[in-house]
N, C-alpha and C. Protein backbone atom coordinates (compact mmCIF):
# COMPACT_ATOMS: atom_id res chain seq x y z
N UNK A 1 103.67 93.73 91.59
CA UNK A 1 102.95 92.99 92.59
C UNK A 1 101.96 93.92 93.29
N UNK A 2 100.67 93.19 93.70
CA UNK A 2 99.62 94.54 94.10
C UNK A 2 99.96 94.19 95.95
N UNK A 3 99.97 95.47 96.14
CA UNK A 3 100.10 95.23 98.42
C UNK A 3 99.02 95.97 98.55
N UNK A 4 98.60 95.41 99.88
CA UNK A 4 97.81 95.49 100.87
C UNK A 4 98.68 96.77 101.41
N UNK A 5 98.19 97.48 101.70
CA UNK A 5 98.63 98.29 103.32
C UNK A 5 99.20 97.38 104.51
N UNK A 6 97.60 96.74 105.40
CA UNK A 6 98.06 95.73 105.93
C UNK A 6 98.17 96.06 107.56
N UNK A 7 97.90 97.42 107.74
CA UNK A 7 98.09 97.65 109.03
C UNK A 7 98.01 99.06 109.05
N UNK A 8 96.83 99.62 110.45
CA UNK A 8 96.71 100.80 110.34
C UNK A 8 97.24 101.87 111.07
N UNK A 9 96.68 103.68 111.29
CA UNK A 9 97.59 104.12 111.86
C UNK A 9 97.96 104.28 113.33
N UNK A 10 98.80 104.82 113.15
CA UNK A 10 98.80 105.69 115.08
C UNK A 10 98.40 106.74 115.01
N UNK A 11 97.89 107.04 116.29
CA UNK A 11 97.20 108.25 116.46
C UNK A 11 96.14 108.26 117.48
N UNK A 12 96.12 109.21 118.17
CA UNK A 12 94.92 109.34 118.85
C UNK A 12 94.60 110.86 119.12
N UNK A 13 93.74 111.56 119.56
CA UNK A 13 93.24 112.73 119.88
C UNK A 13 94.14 113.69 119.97
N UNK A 14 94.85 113.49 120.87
CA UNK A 14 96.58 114.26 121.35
C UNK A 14 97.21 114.34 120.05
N UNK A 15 97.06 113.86 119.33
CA UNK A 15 98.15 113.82 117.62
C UNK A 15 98.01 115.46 117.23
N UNK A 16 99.51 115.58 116.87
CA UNK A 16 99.59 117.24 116.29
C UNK A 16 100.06 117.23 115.66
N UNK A 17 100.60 116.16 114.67
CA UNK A 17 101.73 116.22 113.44
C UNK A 17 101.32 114.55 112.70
N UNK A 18 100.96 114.20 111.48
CA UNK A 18 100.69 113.33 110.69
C UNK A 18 102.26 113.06 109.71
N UNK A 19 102.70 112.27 110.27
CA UNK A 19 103.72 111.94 109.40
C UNK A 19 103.73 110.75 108.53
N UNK A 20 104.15 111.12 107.21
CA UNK A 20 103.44 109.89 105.84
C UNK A 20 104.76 109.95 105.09
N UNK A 21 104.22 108.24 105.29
CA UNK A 21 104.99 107.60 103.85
C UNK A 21 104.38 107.61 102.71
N UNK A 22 105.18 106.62 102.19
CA UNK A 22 104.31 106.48 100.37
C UNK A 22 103.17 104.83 100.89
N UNK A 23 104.07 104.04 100.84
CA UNK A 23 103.32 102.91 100.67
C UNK A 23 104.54 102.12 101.69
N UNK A 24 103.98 101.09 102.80
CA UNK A 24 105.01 100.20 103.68
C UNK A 24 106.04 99.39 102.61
N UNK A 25 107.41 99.45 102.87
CA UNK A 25 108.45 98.82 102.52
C UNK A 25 108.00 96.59 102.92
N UNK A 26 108.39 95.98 101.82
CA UNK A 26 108.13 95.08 102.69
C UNK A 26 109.02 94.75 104.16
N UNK A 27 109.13 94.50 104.14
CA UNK A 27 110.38 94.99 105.92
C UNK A 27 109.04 95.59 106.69
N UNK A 28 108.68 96.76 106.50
CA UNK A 28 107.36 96.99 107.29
C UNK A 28 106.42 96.03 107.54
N UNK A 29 105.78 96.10 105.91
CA UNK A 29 105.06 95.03 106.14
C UNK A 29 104.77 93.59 107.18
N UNK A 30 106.15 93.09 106.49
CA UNK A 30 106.30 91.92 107.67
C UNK A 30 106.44 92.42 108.93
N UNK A 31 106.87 93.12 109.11
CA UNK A 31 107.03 93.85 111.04
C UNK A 31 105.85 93.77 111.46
N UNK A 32 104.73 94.59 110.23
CA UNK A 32 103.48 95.27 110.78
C UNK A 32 103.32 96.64 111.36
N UNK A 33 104.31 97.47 111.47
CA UNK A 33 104.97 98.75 111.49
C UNK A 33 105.45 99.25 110.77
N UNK A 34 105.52 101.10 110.85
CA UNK A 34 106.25 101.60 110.29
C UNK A 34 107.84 101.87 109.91
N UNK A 35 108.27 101.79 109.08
CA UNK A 35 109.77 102.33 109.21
C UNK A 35 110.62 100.83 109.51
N UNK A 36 110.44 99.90 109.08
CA UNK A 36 110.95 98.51 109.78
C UNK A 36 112.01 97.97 109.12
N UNK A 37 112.27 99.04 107.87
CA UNK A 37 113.78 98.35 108.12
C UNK A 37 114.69 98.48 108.84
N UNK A 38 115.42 97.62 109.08
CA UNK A 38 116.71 97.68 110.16
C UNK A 38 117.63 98.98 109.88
N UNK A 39 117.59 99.12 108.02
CA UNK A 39 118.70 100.14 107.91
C UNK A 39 117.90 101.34 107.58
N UNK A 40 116.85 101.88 107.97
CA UNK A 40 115.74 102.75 107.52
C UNK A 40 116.58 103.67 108.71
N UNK A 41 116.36 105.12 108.74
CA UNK A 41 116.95 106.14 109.32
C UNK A 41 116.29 106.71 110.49
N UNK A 42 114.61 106.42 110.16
CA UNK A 42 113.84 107.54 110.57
C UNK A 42 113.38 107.31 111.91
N UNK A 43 113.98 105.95 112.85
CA UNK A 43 113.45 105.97 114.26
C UNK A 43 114.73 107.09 114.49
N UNK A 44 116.23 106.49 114.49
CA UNK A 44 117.39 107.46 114.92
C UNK A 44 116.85 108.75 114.58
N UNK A 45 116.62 109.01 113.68
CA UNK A 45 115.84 110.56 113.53
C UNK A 45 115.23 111.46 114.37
N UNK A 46 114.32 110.33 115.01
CA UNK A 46 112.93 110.56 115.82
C UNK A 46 113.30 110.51 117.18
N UNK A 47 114.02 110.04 117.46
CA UNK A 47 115.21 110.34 118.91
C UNK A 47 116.09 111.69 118.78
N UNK A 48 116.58 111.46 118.03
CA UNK A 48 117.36 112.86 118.16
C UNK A 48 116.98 113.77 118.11
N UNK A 49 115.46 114.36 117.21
CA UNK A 49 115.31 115.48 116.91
C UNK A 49 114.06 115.57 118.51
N UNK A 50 113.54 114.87 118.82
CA UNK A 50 112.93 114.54 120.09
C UNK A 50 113.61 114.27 121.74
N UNK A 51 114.58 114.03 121.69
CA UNK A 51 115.91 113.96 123.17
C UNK A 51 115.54 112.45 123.28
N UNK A 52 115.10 111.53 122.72
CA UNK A 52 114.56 110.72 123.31
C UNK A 52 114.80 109.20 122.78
N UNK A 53 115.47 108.53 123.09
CA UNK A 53 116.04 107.37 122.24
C UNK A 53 115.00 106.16 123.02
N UNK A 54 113.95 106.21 123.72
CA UNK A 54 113.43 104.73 124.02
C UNK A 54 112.74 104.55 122.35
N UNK A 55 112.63 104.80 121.45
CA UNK A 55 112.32 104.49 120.28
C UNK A 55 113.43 102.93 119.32
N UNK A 56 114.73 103.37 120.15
CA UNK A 56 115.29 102.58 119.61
C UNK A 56 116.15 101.00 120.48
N UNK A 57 116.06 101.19 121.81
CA UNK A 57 115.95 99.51 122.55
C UNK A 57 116.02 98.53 121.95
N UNK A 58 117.06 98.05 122.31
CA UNK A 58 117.42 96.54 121.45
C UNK A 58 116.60 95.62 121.85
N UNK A 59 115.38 95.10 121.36
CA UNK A 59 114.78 94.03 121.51
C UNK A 59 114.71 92.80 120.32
N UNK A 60 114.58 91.74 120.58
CA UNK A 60 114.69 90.46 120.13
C UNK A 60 112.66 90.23 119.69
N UNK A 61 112.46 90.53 120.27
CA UNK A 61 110.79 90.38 120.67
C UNK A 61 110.31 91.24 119.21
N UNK A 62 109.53 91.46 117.79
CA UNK A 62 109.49 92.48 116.86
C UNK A 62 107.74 93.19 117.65
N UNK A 63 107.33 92.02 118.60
CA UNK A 63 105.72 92.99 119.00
C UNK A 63 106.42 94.07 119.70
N UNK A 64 107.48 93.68 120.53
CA UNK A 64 107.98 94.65 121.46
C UNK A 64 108.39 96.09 121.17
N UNK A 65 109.66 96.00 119.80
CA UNK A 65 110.08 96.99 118.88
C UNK A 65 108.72 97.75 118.87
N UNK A 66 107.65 97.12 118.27
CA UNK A 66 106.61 97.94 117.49
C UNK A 66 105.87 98.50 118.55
N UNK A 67 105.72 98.21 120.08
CA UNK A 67 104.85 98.34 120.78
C UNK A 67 106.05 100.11 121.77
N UNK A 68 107.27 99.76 121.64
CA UNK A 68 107.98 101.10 121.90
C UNK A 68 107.83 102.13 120.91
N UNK A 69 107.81 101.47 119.77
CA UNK A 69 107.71 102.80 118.95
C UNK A 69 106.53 102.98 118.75
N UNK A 70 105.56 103.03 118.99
CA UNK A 70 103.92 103.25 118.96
C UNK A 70 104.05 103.84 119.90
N UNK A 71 104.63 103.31 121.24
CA UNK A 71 104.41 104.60 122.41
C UNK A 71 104.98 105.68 122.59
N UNK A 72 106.06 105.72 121.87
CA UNK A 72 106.88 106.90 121.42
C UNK A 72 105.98 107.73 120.64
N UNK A 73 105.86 107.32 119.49
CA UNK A 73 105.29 108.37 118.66
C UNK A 73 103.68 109.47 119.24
N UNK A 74 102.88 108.57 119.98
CA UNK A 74 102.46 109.08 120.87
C UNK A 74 102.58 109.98 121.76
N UNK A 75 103.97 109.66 122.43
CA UNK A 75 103.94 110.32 123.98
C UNK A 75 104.45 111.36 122.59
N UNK A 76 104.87 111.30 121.60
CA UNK A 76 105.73 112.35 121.10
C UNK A 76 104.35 113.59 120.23
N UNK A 77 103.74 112.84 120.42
CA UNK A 77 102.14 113.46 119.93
C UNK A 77 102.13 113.36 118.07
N UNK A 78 102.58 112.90 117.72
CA UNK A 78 102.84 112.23 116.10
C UNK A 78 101.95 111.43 115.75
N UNK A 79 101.37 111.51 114.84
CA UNK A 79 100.22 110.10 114.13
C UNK A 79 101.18 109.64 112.89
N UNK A 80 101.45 108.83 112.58
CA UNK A 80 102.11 107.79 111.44
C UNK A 80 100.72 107.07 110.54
N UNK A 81 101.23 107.41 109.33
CA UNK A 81 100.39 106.77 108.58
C UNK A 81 101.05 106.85 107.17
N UNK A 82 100.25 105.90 106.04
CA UNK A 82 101.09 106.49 104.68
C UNK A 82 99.87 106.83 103.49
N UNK A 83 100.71 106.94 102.78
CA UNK A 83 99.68 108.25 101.81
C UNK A 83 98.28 106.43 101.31
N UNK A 84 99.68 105.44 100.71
CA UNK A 84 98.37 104.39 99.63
C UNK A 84 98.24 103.49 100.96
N UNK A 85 97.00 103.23 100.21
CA UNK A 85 95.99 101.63 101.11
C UNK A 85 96.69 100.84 100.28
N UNK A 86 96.15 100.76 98.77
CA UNK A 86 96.93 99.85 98.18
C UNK A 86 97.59 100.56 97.18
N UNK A 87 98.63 99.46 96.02
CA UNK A 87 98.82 99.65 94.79
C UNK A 87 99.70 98.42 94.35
N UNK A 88 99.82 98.89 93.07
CA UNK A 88 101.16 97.67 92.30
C UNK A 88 102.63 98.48 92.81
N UNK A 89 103.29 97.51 93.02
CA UNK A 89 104.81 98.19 93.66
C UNK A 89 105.79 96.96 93.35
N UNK A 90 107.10 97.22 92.48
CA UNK A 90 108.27 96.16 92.68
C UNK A 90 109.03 96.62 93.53
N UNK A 91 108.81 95.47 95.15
CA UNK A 91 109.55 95.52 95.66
C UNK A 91 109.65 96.64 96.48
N UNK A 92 110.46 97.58 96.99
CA UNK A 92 110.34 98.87 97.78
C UNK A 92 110.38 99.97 97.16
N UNK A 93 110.54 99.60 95.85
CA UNK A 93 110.94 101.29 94.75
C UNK A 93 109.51 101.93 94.51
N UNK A 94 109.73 103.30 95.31
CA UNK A 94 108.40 104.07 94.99
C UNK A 94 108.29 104.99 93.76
N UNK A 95 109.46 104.80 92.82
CA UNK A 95 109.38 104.81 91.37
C UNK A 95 108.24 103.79 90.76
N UNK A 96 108.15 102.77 91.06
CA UNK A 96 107.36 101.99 90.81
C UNK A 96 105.48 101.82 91.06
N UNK A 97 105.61 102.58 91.70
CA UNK A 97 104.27 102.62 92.24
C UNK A 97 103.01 103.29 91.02
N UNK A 98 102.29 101.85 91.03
CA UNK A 98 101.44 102.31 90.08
C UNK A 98 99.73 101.94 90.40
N UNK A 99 98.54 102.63 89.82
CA UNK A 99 97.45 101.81 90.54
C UNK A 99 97.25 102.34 92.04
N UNK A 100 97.68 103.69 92.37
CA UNK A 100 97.40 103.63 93.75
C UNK A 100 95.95 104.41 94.00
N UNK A 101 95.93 103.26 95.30
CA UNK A 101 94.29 103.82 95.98
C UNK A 101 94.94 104.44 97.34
N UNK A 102 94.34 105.52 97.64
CA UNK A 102 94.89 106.54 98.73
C UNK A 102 93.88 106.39 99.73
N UNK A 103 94.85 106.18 101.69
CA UNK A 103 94.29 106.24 102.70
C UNK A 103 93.09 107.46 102.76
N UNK A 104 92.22 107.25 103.39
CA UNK A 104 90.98 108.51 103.93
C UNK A 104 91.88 109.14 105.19
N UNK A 105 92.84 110.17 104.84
CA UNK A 105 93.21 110.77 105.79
C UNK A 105 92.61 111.79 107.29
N UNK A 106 91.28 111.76 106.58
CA UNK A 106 90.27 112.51 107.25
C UNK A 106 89.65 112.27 108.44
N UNK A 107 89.31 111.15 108.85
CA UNK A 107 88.58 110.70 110.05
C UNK A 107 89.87 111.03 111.09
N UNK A 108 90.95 110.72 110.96
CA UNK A 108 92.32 111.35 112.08
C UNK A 108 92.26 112.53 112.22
N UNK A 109 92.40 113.28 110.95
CA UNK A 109 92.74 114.32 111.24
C UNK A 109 91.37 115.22 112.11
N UNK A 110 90.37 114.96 111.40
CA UNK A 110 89.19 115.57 112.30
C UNK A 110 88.21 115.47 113.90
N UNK A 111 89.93 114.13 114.04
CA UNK A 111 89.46 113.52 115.17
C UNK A 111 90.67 113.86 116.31
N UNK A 112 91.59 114.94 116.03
CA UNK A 112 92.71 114.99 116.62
C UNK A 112 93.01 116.45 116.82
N UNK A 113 94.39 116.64 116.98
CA UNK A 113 95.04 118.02 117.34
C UNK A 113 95.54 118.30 115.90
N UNK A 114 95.86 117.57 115.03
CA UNK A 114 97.04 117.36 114.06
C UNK A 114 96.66 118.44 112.73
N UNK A 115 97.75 119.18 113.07
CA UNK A 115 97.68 120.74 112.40
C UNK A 115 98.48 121.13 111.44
N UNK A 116 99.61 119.82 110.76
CA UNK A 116 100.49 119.78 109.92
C UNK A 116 100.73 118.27 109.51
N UNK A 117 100.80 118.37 107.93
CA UNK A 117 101.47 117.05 107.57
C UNK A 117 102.68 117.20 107.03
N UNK A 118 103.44 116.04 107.36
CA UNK A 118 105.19 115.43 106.63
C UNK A 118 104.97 114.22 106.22
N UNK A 119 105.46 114.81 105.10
CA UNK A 119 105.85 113.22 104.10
C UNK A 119 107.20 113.35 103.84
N UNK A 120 107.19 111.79 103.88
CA UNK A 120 108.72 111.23 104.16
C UNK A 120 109.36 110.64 102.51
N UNK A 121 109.84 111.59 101.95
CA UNK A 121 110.08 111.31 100.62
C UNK A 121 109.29 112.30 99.73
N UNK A 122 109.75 112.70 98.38
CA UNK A 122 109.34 113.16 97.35
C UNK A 122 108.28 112.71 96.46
N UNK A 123 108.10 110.83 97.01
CA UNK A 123 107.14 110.46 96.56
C UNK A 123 105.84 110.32 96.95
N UNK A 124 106.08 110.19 98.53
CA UNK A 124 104.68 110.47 99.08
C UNK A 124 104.22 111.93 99.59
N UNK A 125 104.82 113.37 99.22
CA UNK A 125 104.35 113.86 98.99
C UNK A 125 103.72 114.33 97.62
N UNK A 126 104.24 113.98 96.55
CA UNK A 126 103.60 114.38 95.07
C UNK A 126 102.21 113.11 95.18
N UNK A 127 102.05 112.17 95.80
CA UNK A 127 100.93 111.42 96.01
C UNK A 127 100.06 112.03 96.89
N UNK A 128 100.55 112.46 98.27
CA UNK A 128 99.40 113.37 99.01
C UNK A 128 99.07 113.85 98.17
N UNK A 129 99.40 115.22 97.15
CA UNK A 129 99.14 115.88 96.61
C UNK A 129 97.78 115.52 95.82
N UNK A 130 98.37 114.83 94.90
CA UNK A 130 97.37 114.12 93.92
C UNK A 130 95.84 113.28 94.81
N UNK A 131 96.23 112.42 95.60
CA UNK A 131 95.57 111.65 95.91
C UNK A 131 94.53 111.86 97.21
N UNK A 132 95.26 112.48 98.15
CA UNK A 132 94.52 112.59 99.13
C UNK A 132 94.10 113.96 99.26
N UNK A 133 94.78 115.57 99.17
CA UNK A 133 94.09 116.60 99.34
C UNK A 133 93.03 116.51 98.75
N UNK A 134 92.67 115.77 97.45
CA UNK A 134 91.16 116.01 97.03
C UNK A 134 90.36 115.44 98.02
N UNK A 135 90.39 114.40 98.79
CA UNK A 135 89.67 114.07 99.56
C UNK A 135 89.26 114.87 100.92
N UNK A 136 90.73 115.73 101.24
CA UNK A 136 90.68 116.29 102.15
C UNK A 136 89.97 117.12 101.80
N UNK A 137 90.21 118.04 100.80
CA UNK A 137 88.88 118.88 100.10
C UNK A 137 87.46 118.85 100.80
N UNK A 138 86.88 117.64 100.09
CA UNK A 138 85.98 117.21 100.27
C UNK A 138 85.37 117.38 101.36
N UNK A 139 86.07 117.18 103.08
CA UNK A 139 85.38 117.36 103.70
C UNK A 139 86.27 118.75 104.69
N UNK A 140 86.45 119.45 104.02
CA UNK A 140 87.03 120.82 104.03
C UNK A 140 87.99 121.43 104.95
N UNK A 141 89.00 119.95 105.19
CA UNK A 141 90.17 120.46 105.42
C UNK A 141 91.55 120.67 104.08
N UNK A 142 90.91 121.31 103.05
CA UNK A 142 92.03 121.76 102.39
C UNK A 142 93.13 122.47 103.01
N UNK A 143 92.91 123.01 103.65
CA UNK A 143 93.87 123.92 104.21
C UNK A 143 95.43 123.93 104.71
N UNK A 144 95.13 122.48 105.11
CA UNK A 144 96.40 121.81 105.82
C UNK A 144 97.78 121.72 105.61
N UNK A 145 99.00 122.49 106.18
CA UNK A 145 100.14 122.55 105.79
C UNK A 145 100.38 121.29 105.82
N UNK A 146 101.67 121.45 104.44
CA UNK A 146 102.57 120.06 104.49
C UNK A 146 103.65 120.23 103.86
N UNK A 147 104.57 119.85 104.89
CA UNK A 147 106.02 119.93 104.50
C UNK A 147 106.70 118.57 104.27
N UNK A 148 107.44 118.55 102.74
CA UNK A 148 107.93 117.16 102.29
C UNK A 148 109.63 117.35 102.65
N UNK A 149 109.46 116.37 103.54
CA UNK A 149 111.02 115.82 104.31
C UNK A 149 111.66 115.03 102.85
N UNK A 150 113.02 114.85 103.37
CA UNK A 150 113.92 114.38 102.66
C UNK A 150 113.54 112.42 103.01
N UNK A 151 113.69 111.44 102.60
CA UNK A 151 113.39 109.81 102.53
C UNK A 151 114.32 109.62 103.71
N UNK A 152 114.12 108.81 104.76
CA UNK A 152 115.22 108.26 105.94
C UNK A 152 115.19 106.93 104.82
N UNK A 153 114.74 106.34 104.06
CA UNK A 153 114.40 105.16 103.23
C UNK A 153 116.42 104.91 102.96
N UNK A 154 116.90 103.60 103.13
CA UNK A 154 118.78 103.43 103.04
C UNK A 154 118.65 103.85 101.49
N UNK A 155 117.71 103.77 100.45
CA UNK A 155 117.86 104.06 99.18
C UNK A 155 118.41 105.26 99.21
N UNK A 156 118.03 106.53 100.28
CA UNK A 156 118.89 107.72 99.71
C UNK A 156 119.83 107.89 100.59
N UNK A 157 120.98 107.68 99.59
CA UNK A 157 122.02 107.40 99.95
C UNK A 157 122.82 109.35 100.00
N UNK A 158 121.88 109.86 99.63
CA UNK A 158 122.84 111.41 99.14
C UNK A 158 122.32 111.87 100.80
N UNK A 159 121.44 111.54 101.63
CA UNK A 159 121.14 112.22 102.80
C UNK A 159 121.94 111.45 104.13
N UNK A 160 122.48 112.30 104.47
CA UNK A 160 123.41 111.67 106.03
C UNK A 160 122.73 111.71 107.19
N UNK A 161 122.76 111.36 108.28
CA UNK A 161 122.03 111.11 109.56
C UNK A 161 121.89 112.76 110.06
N UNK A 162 123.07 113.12 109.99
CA UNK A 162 123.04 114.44 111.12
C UNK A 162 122.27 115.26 109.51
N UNK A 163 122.00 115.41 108.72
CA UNK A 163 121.22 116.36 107.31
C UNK A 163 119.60 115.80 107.54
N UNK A 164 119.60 114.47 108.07
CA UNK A 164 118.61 114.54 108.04
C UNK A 164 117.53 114.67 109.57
N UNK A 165 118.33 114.92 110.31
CA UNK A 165 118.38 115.21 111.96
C UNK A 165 117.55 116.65 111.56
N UNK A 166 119.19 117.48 110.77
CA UNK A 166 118.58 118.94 110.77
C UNK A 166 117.22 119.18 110.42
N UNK A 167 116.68 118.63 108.85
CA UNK A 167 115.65 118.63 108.43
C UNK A 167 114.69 118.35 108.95
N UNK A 168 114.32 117.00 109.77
CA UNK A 168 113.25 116.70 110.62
C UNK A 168 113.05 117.16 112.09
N UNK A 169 113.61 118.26 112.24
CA UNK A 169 113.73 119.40 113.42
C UNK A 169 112.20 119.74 113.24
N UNK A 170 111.83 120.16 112.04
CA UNK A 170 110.60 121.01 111.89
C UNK A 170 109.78 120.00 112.50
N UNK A 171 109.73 118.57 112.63
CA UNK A 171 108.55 117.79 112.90
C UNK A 171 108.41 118.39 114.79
N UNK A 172 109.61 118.31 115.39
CA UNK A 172 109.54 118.34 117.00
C UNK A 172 108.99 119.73 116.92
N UNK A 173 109.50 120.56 116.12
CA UNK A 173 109.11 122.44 116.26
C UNK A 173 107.63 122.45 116.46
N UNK A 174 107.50 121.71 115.45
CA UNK A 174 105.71 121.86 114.91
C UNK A 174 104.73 121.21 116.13
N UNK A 175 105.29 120.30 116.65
CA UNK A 175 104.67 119.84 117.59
C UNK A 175 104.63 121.18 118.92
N UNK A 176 105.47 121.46 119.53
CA UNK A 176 105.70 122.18 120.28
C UNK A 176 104.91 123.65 120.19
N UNK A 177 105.09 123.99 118.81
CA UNK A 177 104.18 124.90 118.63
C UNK A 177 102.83 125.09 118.97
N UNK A 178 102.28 123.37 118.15
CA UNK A 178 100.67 123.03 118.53
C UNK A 178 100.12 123.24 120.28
N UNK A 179 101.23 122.95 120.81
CA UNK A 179 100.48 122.50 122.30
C UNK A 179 99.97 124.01 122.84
C-alpha cells in the first residue's frame, strides 16, 4: 500500500536533537503524531530519560495527547520527524518498505540549533543513510552526527523499558551538551 507521510515536523529554532523514524505506523497516522501507538515505548522513554512525565497524561481528547507531546518535545528542545515522505509499506513492517521518497531534512536543520541526529530503529537509520545524507550533502551539512537507537516500536520485543531508558540517555546528554 503506498502512504502519505501526512503530517509534518516539530521543531523550531531552539531544536538541538532531530529524532527520526522510518515512516508513521498507521496508529500515527490516524493520531496525526508521532509515536501513537498506545503500546509504542518511546513517549515512557522520553519522560524518563528527561525527569519529565507531562508527555504521558491520560487524556480522552487525541488533539490533546498530541498537543502535550508537541510541547514536550519542545520545551525538551527535540525536533521529531521521520526519514520517508512517502513509500509502499504493509502495514507497520519497515521490512517492507519499498519505493521510498525521503523528507528534505535540511530547511530544519539549517534553521535551528540541532547538532545531532537519532533514528529510532535500524531501519530508519540505514534509510537516513541512503536517502537523506545525500541531500544533506548537497547543501553541506554532511557532517552531522547520528546515532541509531534501538526501535521503542512493541515489534521489538528483545528491548525492555529500563534497556531502552539506558540507551536513549544519549538523546537528553546531547541536548544538554548543545545548550
Amino acid at each position: 500500500m503506498r502512504v502519505e507521510h501526512g503530517f509534518g515536523p516539530v521543531w523550531d529554532a531552539g531544536s538541538r536533537v532531530l529524532v527520526l523514524g522510518s515512516v508513521p505506523s498507521p496508529k500515527s497516522r490516524e493520531m496525526r503524531f508521532y509515536y501513537g501507538h498506545p503500546r509504542n515505548r518511546f513517549w515512557p522513554v522520553m519522560a524518563a530519560v528527561f525527569h519529565d512525565d507531562g508527555c504521558l497524561r491520560e487524556c480522552r481528547d487525541p488533539d490533546q495527547i498530541v498537543g502535550l507531546r508537541r510541547d514536550f518535545a519542545l520545551r525538551h528542545h527535540m525536533a521529531l520527524w521521520d526519514v520517508i515522505e512517502s513509500c509502499d509499506i504493509d502495514g507497520a513492517s519497515d521490512a517492507s518498505i519499498r519505493n521510498a521518497v525521503p523528507n528534505d531534512l535540511s530547511p530544519i536543520i539549517m534553521r535551528s540549533k540541532i547538532a545531532h541526529v537519532f533514528t529510532t530503529g535500524a531501519k530508519a537509520a540505514q534509510l537516513y543513510r541512503k536517502l537523506c545524507v545525500p541531500l544533506l550533502r548537497v547543501h553541506g551539512l554532511d557532517g552531522m552526527p547520528m546515532t541509531q537507537l534501538p526501535s521503542t516500536s512493541p515489534a521489538n520485543a528483545k528491548a525492555d523499558l529500563p534497556g531502552l531508558v539506558e540507551a536513549y540517555g544519549c538523546v537528553a546528554r546531547s541536548v544538554s551538551q548543545a545548550s
